[in-house]
C-alpha atoms as a PDB file:
ATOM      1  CA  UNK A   1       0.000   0.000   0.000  1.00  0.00           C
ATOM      2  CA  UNK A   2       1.334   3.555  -0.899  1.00  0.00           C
ATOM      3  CA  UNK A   3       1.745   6.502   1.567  1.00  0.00           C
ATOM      4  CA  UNK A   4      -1.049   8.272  -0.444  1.00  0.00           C
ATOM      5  CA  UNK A   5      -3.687   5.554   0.377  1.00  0.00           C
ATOM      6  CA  UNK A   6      -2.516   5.545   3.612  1.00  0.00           C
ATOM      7  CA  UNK A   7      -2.722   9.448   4.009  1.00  0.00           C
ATOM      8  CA  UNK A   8      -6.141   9.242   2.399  1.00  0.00           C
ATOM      9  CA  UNK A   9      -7.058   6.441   4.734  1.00  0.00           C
ATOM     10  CA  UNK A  10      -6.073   7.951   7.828  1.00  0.00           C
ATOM     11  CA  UNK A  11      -7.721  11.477   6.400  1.00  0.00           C
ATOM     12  CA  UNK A  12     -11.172  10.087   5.904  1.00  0.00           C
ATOM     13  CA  UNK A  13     -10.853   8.470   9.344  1.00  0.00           C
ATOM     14  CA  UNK A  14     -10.211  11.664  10.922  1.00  0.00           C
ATOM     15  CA  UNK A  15     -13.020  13.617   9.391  1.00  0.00           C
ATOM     16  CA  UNK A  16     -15.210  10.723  10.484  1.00  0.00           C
ATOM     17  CA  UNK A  17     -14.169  10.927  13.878  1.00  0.00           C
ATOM     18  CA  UNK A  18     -14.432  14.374  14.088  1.00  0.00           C
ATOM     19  CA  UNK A  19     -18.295  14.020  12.512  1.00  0.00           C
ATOM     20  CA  UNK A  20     -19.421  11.663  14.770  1.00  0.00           C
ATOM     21  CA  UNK A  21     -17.954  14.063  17.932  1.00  0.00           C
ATOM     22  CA  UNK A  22     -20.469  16.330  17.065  1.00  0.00           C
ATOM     23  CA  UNK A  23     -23.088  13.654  18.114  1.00  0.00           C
ATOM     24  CA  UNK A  24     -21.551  11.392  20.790  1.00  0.00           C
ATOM     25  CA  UNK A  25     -18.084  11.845  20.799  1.00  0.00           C
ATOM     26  CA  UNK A  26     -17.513   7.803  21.979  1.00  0.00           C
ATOM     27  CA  UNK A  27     -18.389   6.496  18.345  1.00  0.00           C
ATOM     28  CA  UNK A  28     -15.554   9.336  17.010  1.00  0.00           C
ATOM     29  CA  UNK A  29     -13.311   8.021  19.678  1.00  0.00           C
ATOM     30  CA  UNK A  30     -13.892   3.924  18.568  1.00  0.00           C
ATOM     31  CA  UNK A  31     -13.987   5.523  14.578  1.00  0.00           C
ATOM     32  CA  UNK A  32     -10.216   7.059  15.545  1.00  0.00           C
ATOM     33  CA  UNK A  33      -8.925   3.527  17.099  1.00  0.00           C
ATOM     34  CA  UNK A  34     -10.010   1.442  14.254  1.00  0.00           C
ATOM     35  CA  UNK A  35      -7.847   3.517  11.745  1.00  0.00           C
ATOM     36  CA  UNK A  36      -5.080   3.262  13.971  1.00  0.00           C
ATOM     37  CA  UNK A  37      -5.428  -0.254  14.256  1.00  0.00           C
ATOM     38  CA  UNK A  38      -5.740  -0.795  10.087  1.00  0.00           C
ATOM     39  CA  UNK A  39      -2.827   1.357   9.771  1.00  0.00           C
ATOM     40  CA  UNK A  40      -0.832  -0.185  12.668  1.00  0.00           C
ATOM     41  CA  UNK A  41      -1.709  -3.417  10.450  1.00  0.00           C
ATOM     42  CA  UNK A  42      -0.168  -1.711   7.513  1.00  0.00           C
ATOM     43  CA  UNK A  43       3.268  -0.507   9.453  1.00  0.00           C
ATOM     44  CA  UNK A  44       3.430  -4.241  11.202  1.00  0.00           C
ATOM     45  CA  UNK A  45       3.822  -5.384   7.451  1.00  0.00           C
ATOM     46  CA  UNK A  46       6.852  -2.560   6.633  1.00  0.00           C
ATOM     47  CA  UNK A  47       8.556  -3.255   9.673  1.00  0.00           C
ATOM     48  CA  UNK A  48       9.128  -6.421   8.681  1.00  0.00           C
ATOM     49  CA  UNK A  49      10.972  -5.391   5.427  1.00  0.00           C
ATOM     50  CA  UNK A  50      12.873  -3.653   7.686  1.00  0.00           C
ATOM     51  CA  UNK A  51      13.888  -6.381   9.933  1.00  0.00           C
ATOM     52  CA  UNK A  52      15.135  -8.446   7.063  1.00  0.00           C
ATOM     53  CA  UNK A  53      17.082  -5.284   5.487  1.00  0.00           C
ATOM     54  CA  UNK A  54      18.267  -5.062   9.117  1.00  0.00           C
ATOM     55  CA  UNK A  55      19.469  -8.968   8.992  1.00  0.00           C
ATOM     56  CA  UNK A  56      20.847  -8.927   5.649  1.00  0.00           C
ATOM     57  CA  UNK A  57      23.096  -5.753   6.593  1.00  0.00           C
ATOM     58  CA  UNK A  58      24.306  -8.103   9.636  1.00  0.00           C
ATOM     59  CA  UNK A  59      25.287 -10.923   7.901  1.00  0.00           C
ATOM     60  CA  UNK A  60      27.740  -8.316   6.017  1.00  0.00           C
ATOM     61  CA  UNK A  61      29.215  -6.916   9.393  1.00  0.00           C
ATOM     62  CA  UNK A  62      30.861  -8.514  11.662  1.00  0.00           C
ATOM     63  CA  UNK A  63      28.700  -7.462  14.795  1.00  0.00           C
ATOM     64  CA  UNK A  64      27.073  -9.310  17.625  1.00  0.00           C
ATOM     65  CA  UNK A  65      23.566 -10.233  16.539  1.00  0.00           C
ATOM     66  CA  UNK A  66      22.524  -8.705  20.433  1.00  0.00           C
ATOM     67  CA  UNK A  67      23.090  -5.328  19.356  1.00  0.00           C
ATOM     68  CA  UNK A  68      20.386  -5.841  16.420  1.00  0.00           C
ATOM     69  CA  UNK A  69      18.177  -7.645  18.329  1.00  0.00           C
ATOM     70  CA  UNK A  70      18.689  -4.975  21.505  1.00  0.00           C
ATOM     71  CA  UNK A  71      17.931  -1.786  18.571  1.00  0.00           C
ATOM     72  CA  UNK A  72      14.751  -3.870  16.721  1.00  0.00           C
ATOM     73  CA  UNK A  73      13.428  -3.747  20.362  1.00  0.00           C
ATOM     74  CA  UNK A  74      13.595  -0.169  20.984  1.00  0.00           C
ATOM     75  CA  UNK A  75      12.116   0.350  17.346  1.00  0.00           C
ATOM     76  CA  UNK A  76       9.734  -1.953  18.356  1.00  0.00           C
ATOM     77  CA  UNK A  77       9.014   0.177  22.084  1.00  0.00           C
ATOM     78  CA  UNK A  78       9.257   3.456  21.028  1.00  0.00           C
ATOM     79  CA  UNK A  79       6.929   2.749  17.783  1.00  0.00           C
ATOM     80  CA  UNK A  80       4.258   0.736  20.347  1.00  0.00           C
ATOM     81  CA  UNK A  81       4.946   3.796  23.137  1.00  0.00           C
ATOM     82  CA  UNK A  82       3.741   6.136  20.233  1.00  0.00           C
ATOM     83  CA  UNK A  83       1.013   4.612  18.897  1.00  0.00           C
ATOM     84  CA  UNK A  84      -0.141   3.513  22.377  1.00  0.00           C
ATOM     85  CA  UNK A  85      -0.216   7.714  23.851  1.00  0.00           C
ATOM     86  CA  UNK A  86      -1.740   8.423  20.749  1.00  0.00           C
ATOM     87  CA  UNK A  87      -4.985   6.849  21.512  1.00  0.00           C
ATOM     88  CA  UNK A  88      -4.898   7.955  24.457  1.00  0.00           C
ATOM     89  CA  UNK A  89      -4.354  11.318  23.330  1.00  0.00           C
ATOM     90  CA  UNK A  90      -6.838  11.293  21.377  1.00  0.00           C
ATOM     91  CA  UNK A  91      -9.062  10.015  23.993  1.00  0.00           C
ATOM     92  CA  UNK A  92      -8.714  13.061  25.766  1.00  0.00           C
ATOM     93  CA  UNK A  93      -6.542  11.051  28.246  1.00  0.00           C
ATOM     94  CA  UNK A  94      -3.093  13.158  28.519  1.00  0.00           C
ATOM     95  CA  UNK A  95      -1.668  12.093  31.731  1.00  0.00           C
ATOM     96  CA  UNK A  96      -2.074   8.308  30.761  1.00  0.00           C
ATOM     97  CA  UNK A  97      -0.230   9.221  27.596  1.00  0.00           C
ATOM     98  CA  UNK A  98       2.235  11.257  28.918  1.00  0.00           C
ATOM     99  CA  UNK A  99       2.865   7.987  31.687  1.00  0.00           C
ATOM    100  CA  UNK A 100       3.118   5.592  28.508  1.00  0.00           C
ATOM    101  CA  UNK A 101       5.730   7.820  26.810  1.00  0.00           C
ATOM    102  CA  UNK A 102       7.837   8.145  29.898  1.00  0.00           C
ATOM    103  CA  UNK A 103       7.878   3.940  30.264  1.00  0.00           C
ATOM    104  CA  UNK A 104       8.969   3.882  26.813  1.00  0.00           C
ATOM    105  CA  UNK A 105      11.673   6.104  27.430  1.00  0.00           C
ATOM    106  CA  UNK A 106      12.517   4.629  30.286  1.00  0.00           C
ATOM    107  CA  UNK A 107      12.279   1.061  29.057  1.00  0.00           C
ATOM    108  CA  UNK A 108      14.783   2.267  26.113  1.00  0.00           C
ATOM    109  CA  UNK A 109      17.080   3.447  28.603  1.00  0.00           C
ATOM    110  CA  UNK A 110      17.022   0.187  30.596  1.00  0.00           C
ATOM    111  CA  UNK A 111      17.179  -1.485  26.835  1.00  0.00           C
ATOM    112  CA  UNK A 112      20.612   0.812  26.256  1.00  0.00           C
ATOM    113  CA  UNK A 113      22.240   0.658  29.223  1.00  0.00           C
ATOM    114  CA  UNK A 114      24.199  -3.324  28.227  1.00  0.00           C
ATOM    115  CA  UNK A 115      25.016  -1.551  24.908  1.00  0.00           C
ATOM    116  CA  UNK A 116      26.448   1.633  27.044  1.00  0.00           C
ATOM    117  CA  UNK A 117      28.054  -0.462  29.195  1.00  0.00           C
ATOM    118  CA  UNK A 118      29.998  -2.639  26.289  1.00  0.00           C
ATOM    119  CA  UNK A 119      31.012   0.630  24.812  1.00  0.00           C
ATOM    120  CA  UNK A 120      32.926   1.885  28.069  1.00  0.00           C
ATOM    121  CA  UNK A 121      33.964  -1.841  28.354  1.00  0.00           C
ATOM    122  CA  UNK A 122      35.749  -1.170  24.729  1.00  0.00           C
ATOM    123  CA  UNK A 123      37.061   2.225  25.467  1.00  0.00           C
ATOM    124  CA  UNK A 124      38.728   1.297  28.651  1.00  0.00           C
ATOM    125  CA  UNK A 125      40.130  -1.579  26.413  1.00  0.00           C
ATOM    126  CA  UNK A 126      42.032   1.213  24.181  1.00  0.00           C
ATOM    127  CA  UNK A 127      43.079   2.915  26.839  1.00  0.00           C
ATOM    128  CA  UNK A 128      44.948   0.235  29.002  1.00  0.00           C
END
């Protein structure tokens, strides 16, 4: 699917949602959720090209397949952390959404910290 039937999907889904507020702003709410589940659907089926771009460029370099695995995840977080607040967002829910984007960064953090740590590990290598 192309970026302008997704644009045009996620358009009409909006001006839906933003009819049906008018009346009872619960069916605009559920109207909003189910395009952001279709095109969730959609970006599930890119990310996937992009985790096998991803493992073709490591079988090329020399790296530890943990580091891959440890950056997929924090795509994987900070995309679901997005999407997630979003809703809620939209829901009129900011404080839940603002909590959900602050465990995603933190949960990135906790992700990074091996990779940080490996890093110094090589550095002080250098160095001595």
């Amino acid at each position: 699917m192309s970026v302008i039937q997704i644009g045009i999907i996620g358009v009409i889904g909006a001006v839906l949602a933003v009819q049906l507020k008018g009346g009872k702003a619960e069916y605009g709410i559920y109207v909003g959720m189910a395009v952001s589940v279709i095109l969730f659907s959609f970006i599930i089926d890119r990310l996937g090209v992009f985790v096998s771009t991803v493992g073709e460029l490591a079988s090329y370099i020399d790296m530890d397949a943990g580091y891959l695995a440890t950056m997929l995840k924090m795509v994987g977080i900070t995309y679901i952390a997005e999407f997630s607040s979003g809703i809620c967002r939209d829901a009129g829910y900011q404080t839940i959404a603002g909590q959900i984007e602050i465990f995603g960064k933190l949960t990135i953090l906790a992700l990074g910290m091996p990779v940080l740590l490996a890093l110094l590990e090589t550095i002080r290598e250098f160095l001595s």
